[in-house]
Protein backbone atom coordinates (compact mmCIF):
# COMPACT_ATOMS: atom_id res chain seq x y z
CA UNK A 1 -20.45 11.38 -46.70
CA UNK A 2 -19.80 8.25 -49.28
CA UNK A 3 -16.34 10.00 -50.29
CA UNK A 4 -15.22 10.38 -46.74
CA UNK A 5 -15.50 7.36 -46.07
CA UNK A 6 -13.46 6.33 -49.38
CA UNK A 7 -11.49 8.34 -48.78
CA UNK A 8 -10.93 7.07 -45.57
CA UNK A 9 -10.46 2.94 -46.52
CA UNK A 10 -8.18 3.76 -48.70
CA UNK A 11 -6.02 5.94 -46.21
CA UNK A 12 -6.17 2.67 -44.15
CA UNK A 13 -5.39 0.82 -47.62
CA UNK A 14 -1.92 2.79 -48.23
CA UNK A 15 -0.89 2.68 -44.73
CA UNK A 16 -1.65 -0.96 -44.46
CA UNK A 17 0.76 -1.16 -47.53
CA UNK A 18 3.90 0.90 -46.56
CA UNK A 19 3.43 -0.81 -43.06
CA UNK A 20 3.54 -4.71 -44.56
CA UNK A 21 6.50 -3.62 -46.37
CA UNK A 22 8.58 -3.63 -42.58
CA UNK A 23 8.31 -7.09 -41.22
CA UNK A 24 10.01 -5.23 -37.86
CA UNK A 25 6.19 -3.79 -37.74
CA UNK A 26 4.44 -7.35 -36.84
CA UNK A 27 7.66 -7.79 -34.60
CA UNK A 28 6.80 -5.49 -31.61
CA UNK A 29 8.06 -6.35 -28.01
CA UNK A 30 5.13 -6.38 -25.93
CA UNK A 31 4.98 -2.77 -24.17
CA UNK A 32 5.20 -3.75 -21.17
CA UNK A 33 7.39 -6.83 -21.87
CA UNK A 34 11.01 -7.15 -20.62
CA UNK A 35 13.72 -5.24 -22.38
CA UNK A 36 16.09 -6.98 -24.63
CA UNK A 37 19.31 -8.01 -23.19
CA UNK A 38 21.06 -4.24 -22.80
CA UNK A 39 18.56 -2.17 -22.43
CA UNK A 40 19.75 -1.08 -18.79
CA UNK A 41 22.62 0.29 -20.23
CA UNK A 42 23.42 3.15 -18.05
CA UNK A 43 22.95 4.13 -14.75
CA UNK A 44 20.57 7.10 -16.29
CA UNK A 45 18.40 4.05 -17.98
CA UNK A 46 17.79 2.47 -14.57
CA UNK A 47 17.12 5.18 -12.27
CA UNK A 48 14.87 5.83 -15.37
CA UNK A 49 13.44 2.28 -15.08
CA UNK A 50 13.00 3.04 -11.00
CA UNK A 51 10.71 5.71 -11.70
CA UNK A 52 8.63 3.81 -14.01
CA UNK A 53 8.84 1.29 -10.90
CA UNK A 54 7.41 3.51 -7.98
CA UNK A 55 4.39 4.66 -10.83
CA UNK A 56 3.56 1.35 -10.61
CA UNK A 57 2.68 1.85 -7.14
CA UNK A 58 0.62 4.56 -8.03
CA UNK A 59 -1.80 2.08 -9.56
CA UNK A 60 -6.02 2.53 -9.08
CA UNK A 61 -5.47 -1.43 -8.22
CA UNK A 62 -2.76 -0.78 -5.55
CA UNK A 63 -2.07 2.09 -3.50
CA UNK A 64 -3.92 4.75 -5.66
CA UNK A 65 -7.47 3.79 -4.62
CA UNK A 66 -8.38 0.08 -4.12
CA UNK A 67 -5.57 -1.22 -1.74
CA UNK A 68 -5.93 1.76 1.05
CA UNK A 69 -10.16 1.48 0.43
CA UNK A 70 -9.72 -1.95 1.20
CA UNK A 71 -8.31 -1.46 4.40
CA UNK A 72 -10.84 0.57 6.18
CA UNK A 73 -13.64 -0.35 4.74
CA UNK A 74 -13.80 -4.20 4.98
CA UNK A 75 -12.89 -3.92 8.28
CA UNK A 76 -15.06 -0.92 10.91
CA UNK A 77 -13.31 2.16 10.13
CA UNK A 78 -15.70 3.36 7.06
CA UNK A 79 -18.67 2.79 5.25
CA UNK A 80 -19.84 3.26 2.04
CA UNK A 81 -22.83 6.24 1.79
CA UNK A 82 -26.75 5.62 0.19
CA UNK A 83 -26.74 7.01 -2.90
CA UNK A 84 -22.69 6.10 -3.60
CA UNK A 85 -20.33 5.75 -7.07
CA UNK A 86 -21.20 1.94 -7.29
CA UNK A 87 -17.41 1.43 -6.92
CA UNK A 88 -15.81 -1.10 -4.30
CA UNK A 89 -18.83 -2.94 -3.17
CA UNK A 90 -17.37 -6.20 -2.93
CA UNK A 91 -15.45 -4.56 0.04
CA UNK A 92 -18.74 -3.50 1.75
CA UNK A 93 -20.52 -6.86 0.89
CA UNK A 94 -17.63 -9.38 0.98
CA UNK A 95 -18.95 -10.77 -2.17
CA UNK A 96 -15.84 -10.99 -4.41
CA UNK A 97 -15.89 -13.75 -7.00
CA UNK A 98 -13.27 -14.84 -9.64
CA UNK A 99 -14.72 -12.44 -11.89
CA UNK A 100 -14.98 -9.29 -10.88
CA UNK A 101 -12.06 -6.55 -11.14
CA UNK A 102 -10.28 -5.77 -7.85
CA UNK A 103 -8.44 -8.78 -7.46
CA UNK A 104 -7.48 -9.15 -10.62
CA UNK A 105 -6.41 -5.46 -10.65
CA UNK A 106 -4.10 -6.21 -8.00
CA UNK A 107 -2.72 -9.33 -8.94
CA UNK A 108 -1.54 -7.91 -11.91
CA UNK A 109 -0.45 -4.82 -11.22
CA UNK A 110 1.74 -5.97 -8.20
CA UNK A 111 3.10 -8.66 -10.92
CA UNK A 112 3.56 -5.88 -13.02
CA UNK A 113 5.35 -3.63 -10.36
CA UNK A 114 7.92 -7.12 -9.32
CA UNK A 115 8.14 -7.44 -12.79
CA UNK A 116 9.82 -4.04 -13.22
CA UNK A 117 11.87 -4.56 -10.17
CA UNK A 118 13.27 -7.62 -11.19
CA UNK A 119 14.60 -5.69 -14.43
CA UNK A 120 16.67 -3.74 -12.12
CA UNK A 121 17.69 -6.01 -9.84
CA UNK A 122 18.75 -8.30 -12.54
CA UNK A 123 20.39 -6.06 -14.59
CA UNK A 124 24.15 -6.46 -15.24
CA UNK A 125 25.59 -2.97 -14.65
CA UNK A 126 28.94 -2.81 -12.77
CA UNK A 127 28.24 -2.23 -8.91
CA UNK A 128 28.81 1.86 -8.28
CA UNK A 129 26.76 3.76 -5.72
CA UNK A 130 23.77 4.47 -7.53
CA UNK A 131 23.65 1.04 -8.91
CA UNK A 132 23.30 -0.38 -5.71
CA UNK A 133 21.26 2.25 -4.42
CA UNK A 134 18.51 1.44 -7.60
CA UNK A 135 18.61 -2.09 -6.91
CA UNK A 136 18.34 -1.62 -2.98
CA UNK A 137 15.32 0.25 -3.75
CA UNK A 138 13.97 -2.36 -6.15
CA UNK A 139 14.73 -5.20 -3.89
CA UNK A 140 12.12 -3.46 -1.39
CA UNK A 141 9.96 -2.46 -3.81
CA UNK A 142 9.60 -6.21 -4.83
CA UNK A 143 9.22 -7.67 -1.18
CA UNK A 144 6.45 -4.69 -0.67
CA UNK A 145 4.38 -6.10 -3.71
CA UNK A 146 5.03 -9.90 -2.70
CA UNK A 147 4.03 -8.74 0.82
CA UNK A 148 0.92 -6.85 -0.89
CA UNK A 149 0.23 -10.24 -2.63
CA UNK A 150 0.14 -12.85 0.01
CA UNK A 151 -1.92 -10.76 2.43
CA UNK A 152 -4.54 -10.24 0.07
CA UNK A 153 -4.21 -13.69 -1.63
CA UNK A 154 -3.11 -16.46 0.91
CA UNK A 155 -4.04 -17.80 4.61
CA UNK A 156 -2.42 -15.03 6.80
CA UNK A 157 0.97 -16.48 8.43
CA UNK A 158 -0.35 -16.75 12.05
CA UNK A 159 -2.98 -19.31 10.83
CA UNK A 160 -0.95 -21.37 8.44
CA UNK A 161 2.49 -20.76 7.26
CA UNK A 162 2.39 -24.18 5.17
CA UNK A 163 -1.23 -23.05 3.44
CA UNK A 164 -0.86 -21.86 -0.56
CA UNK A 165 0.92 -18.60 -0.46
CA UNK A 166 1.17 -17.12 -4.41
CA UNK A 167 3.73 -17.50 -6.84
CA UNK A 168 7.36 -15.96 -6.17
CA UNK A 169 8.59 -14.22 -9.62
CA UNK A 170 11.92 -13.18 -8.86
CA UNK A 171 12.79 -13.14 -12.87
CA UNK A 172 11.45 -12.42 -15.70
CA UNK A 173 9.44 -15.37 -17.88
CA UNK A 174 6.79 -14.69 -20.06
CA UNK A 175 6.09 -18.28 -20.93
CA UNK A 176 6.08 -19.02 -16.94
CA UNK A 177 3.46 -20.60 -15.53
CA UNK A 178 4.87 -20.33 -11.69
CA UNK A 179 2.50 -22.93 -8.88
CA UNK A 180 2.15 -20.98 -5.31
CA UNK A 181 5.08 -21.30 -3.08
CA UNK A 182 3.48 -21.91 0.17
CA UNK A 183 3.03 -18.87 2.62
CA UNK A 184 6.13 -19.68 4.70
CA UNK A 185 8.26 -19.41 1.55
CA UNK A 186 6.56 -16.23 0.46
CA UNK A 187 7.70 -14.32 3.90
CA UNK A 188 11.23 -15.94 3.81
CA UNK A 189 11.63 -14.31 0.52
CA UNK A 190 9.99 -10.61 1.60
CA UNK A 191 12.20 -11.21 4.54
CA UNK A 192 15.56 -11.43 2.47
CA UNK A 193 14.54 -9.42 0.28
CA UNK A 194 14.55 -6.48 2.29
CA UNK A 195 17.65 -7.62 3.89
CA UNK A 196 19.39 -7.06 1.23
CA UNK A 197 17.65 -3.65 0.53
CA UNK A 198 18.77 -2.38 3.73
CA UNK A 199 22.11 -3.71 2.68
CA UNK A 200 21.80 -2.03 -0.43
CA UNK A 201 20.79 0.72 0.23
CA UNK A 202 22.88 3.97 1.38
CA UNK A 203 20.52 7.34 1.43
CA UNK A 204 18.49 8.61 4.21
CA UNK A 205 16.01 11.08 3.48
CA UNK A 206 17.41 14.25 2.84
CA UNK A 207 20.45 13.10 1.04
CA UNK A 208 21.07 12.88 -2.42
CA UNK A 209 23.77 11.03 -5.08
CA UNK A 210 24.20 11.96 -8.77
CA UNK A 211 23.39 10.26 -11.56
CA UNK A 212 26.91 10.33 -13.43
CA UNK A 213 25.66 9.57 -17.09
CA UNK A 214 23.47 13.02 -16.91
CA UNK A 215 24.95 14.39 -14.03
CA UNK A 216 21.29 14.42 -12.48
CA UNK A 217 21.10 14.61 -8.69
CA UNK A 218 18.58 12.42 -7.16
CA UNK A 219 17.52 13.64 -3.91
CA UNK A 220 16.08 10.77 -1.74
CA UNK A 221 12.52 11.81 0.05
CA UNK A 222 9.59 10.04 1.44
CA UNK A 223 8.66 9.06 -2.42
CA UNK A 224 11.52 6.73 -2.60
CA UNK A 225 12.40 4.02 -0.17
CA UNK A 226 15.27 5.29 2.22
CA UNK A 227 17.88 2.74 4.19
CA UNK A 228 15.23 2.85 7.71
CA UNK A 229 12.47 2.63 5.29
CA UNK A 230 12.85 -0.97 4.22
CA UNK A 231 13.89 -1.16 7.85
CA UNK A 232 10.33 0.12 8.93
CA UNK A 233 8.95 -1.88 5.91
CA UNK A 234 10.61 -5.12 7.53
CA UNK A 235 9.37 -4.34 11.24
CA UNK A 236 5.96 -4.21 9.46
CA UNK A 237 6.35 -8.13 8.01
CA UNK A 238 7.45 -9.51 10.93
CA UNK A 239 4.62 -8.03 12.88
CA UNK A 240 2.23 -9.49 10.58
CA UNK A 241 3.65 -12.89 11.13
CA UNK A 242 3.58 -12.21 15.03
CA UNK A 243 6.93 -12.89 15.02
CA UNK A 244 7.69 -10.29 18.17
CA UNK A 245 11.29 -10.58 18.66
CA UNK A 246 12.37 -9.91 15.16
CA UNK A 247 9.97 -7.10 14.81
CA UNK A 248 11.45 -5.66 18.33
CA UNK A 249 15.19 -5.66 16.23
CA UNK A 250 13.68 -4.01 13.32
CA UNK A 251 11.49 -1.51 15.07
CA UNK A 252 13.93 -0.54 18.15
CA UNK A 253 16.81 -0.36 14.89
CA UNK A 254 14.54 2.11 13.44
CA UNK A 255 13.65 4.32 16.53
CA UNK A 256 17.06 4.29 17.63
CA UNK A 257 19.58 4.87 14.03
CA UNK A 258 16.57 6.85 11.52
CA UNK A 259 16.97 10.12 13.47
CA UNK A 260 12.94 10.06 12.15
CA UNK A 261 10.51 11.03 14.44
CA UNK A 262 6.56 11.71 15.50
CA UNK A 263 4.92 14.46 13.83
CA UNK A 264 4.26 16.84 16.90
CA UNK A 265 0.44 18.10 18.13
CA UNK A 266 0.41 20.94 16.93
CA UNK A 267 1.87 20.55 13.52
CA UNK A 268 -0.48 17.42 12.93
CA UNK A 269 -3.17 19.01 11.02
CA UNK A 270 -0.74 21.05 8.43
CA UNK A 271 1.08 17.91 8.20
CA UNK A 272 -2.04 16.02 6.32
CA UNK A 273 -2.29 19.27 4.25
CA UNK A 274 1.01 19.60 2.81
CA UNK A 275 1.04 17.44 -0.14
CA UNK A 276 4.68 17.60 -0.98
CA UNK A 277 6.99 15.37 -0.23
CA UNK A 278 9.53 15.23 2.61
CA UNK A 279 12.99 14.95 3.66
CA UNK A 280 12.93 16.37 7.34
CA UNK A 281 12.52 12.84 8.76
CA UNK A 282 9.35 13.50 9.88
CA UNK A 283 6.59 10.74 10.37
CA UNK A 284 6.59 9.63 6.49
CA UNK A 285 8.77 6.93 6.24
CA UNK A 286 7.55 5.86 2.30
CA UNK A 287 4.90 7.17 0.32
CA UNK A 288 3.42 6.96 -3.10
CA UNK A 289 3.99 9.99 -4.82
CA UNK A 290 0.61 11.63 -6.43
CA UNK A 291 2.03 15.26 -7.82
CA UNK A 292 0.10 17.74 -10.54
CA UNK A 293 1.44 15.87 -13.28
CA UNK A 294 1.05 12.51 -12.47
CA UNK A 295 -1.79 11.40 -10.78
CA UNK A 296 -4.97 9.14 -11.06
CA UNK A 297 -7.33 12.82 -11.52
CA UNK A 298 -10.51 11.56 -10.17
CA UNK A 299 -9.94 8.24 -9.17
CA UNK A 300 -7.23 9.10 -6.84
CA UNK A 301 -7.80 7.83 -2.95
CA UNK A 302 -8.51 11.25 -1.77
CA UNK A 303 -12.02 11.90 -4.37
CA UNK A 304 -12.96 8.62 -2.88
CA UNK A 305 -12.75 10.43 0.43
CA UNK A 306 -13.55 14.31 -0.15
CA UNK A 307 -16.99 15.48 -0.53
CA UNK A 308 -18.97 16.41 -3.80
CA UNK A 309 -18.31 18.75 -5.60
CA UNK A 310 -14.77 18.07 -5.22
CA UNK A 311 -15.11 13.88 -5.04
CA UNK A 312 -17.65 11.22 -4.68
CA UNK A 313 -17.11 11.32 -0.84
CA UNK A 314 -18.43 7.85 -1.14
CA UNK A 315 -16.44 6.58 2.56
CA UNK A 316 -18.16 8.10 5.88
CA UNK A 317 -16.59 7.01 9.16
CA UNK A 318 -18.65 5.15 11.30
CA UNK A 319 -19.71 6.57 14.39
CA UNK A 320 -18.14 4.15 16.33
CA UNK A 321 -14.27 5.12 15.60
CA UNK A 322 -15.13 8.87 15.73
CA UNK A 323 -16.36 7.95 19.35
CA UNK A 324 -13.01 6.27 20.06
CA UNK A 325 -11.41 9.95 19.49
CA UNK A 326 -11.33 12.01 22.91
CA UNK A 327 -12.55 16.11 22.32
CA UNK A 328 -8.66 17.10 22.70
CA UNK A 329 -7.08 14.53 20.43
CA UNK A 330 -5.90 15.92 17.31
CA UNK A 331 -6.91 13.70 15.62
CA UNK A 332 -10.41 14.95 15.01
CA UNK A 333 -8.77 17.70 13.57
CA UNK A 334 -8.77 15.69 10.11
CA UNK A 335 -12.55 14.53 10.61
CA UNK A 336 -15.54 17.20 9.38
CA UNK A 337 -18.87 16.87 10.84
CA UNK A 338 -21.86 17.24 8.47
CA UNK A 339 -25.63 16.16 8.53
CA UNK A 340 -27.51 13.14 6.29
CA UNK A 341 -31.43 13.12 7.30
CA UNK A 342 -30.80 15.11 10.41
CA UNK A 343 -28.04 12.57 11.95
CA UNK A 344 -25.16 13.91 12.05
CA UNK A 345 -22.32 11.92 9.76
CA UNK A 346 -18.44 12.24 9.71
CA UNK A 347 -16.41 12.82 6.78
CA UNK A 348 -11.94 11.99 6.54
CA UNK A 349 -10.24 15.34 5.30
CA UNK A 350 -6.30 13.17 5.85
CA UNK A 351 -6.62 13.85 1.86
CA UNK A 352 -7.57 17.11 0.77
CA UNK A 353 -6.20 18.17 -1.95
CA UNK A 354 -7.40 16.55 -4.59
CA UNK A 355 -8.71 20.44 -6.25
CA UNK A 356 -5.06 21.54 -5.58
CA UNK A 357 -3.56 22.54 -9.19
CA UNK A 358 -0.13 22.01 -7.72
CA UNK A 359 0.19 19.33 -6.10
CA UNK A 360 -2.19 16.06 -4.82
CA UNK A 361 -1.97 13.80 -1.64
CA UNK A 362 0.70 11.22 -1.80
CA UNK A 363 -0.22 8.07 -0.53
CA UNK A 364 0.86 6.66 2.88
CA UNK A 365 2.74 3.31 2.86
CA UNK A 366 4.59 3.42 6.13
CA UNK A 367 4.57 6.35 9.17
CA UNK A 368 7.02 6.12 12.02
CA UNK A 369 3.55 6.22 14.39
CA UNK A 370 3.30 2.66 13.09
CA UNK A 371 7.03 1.52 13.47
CA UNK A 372 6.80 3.05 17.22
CA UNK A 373 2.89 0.97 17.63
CA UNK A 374 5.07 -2.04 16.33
CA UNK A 375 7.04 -1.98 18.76
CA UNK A 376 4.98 -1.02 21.71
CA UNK A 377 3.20 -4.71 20.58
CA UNK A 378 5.91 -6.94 20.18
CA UNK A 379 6.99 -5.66 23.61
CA UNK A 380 3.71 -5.86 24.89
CA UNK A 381 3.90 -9.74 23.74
CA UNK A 382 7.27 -10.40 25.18
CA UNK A 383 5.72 -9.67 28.59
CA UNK A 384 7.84 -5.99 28.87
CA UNK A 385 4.68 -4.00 29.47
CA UNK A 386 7.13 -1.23 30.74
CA UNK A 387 8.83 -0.49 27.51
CA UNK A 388 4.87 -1.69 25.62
CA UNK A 389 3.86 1.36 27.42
CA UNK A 390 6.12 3.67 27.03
CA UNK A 391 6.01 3.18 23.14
CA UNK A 392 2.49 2.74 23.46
CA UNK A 393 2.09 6.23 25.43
CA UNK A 394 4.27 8.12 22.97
CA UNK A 395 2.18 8.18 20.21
CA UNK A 396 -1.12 8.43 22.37
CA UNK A 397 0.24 11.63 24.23
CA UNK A 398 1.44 13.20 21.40
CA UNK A 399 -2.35 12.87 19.91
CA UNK A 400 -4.12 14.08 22.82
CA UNK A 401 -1.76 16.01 25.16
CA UNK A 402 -4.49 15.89 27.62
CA UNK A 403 -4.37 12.16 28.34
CA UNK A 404 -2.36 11.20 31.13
CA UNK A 405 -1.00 7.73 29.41
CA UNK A 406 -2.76 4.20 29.15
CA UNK A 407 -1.66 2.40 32.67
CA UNK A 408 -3.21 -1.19 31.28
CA UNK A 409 -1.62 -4.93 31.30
CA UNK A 410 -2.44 -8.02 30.30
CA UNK A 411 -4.76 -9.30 27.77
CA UNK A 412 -6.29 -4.86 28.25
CA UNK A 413 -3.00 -3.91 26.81
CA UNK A 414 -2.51 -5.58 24.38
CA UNK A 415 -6.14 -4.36 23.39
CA UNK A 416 -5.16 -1.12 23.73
CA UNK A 417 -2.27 -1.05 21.29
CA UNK A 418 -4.49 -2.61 18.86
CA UNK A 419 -7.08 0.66 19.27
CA UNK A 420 -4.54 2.88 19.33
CA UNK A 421 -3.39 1.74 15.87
CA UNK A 422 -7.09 2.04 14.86
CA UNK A 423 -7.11 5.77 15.60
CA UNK A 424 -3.65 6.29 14.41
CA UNK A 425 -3.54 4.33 10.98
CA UNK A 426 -7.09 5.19 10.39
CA UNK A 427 -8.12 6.01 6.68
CA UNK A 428 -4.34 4.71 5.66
CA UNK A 429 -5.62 1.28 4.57
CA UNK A 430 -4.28 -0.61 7.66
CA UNK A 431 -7.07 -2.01 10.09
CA UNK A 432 -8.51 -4.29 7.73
CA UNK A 433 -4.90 -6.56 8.54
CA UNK A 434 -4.78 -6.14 12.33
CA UNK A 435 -7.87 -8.64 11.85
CA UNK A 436 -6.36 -10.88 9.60
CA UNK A 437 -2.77 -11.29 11.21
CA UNK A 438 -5.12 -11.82 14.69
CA UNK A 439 -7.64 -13.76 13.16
CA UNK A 440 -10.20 -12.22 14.83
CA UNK A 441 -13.65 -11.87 13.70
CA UNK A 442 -14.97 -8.42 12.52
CA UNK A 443 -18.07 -7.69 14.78
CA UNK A 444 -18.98 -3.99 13.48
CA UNK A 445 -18.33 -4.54 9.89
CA UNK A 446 -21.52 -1.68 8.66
CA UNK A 447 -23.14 -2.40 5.57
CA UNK A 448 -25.75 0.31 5.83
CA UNK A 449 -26.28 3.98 7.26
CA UNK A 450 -29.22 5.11 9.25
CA UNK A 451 -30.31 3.31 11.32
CA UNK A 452 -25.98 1.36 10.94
CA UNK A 453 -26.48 -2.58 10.70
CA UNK A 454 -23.65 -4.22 11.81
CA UNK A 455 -22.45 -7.19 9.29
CA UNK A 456 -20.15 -9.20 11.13
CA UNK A 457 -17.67 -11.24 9.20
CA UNK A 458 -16.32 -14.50 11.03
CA UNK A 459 -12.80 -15.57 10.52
CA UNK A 460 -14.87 -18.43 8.62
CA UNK A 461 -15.89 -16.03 5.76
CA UNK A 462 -14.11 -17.37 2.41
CA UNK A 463 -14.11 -13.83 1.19
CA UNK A 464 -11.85 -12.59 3.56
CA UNK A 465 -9.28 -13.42 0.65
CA UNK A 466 -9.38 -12.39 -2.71
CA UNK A 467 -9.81 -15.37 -4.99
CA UNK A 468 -7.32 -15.84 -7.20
CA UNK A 469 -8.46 -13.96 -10.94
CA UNK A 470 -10.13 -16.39 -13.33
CA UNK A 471 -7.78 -15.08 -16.04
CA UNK A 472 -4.89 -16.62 -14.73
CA UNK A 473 -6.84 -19.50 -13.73
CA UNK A 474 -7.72 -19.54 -17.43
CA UNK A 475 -3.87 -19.85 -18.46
CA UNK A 476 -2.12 -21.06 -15.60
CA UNK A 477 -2.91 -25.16 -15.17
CA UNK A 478 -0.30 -25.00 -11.80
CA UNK A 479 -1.80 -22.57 -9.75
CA UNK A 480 -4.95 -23.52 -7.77
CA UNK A 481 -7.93 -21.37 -6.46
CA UNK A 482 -8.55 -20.60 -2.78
CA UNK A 483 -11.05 -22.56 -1.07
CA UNK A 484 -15.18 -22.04 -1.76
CA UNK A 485 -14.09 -20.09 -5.09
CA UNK A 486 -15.62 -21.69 -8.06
């Protein structure tokens, strides 16, 4: 044993030599530092670069797990099971502090993602097609994570567009120490940035360009963000700053130009099932890619969801939103019933292939369902309840095609958009923000199973935002913490 481990030191001894002898060695970039100057050299390097870009969205911090978890379960969609993983409590118990991990996860791996977007949108390549193309994509890709960032991180818009938003990094600094832009600025730059994605960009799903240095044809699908993508994606913003009008333009530009449209009733189950991605234009407007090869293995969304001994099945859906389901929408097809101490409990199958050897769930970012709820809403608030309805009933018919249509007005219509965009977006990581951009309070937040408690959270509740992470606290003298964070 003594001679193995001399023979070992000195191993460590001779390579510790030959190394010293390069001074290059103790000169490493960091690895995920910013290229030297020419690095992009080639169309091939950047849609190389892209990739690298959308993985980043594949994160455990972003839209792998936490992001989508946070959604539903801080708001009344989900709850966590007795007897679960231990993982995402501070969702359940609204107890974040500076210290623990999922804010800082997210901070800086959405950094991390506009840092790699600003390497392609900065690079210096001569404009061709798939230049522009890259950096349309990366232009969106940056407003998502920016968008990403001040709704977890800053006073939602509605409430106070002049309150600390978070820093905008549109270039690359590692000695930066960026102060938050306030929240107005934030949204003026997710706005133009996706401006000039849409600009930028030329593909629509199902149409492809080559990559000229390899000859490589990149085929654009519901992994990458299309032209009435960032469109959709823009909609989205200016719904969550209740500005109606502009989110009317964006949405109505989508319905009317994508050629996308609803999934139909009796293709809705196999649609959750196929894991692959799409270019028929239907219902996926962007998703995060998840495939056999890459993917987060068991921490991936879906284990969080499907039952042992396939995942933790940690998130059960509270009675109340599988009440809000009528016995013909198919929308209980995705919902299994099972039994916990004789009551019966209900389980989200949206993602269920996490066993699959050949492919995994992708990650929903952005459905056309939501674009045509969008709009449905922003008419609804620009007193055309005609046209709110008719939106409204598209999506709600197509679900159940026993329901006759909501005939509602007023303050009861505008309620039922909202519900219908529970049932609809449910599981995707979306309801949590319908009560932030309202500023309502969340009455039937559960914190425990059998008999359910409700935990309501007021619009009071400091933990409604992440705080921002104590390590860039640490380093950063400009930036300052949200309010009742120590």
């Amino acid at each position: 044993m003594k001679t193995t481990i001399k023979i070992f030191i000195l191993s460590v001894i001779i390579a510790a030599s030959i190394t010293s002898c390069k001074k290059d060695f103790f000169k490493l970039p960091p690895y995920n530092g910013s290229p030297a100057n020419g690095t992009i050299s080639s169309d091939a390097d950047m849609n190389v670069l892209a990739n690298g870009m959308y993985a980043g969205l594949r994160s455990v911090n972003l839209y792998g797990r936490a992001l989508p978890v946070k959604g539903d379960l801080a708001a009344d969609n989900v709850y966590l099971k007795t007897g679960n993983s231990g993982r995402h409590l501070v969702f359940r118990d609204f107890n974040e502090t500076t210290a623990n991990g999922e804010a800082a996860g997210a901070w800086n791996d959405a950094y991390a993602t506009i840092k790699d977007a600003n390497q392609i949108i900065n690079s210096t390549l001569t404009s061709t097609p798939v230049v522009d193309e890259l950096k349309g994509e990366a232009y969106a890709v940056r407003a998502l994570m920016h968008f990403e960032l001040v709704r977890n991180f800053a006073t939602p818009y509605t409430v106070d567009q002049n309150a600390a938003g978070i820093p905008i990094v549109t270039s690359y600094n590692q000695s930066a120490l960026p102060a938050r832009n306030t929240v107005k600025e934030v949204y003026t730059q997710i706005i133009s940035d996706l401006n000039q994605a849409f600009s930028m960009i030329s593909l629509n799903q199902g149409q492809s360009i080559t990559i000229k240095t390899t000859n490589y044809t990149r085929e654009m699908n519901s992994e990458f963000i299309s032209k009435y993508a960032a469109k959709g994606l823009l909609a989205k913003v200016y719904l969550t700053m209740g500005d109606w009008q502009n989110a009317k333009a964006a949405a109505t530009d989508v319905i009317s130009n994508s050629g996308f449209s609803l999934v139909t009733a009796g293709n809705y189950t196999s649609f959750w099932a196929n894991p692959a991605a799409r270019t028929d234009k239907v219902e996926t407007l962007f998703e995060v890619s998840s495939d056999a090869a890459s993917n987060l293995s068991s921490d991936q969304l879906s284990a969080f969801y499907q039952q042992p001994p396939i995942g933790y099945g940690d998130l059960w859906i509270t009675n109340d939103l599988y009440s809000q389901y009528s016995a013909t929408d198919v929308r209980r097809n995705v919902i299994l019933l099972g039994n916990s101490g004789g009551n019966t409990v209900y389980f989200n199958n949206k993602y269920s292939n996490t066993a699959n050897p050949a492919d995994k769930d992708d990650i929903k970012v952005l459905r056309y369902a939501d674009v045509v709820l969008i709009l449905a809403e922003a008419n609804a608030n620009l007193s055309d309840e005609t046209n709110a309805k008719i939106y409204l009933n598209a999506v709600a018919e197509s679900r159940d095609p026993s329901f006759a249509g909501y005939s509602s007005t007023g303050a009861q219509l505008k309620s039922d958009i909202i519900n219908e965009r529970r049932k609809e977006l449910a599981f995707e990581g979306d309801r949590y923000w319908d009560f932030m951009r309202l500023n309502l309070p969340i009455t039937n937040h559960i914190k425990t199973q059998n008999p359910y408690v409700a935990f309501p959270i007021p619009i009071t509740e400091i933990h409604r935002l992440f705080p921002i992470p104590q390590s860039e606290m640490d380093v950063n003298p400009n930036i300052t913490q949200n309010a009742g964070y120590n």
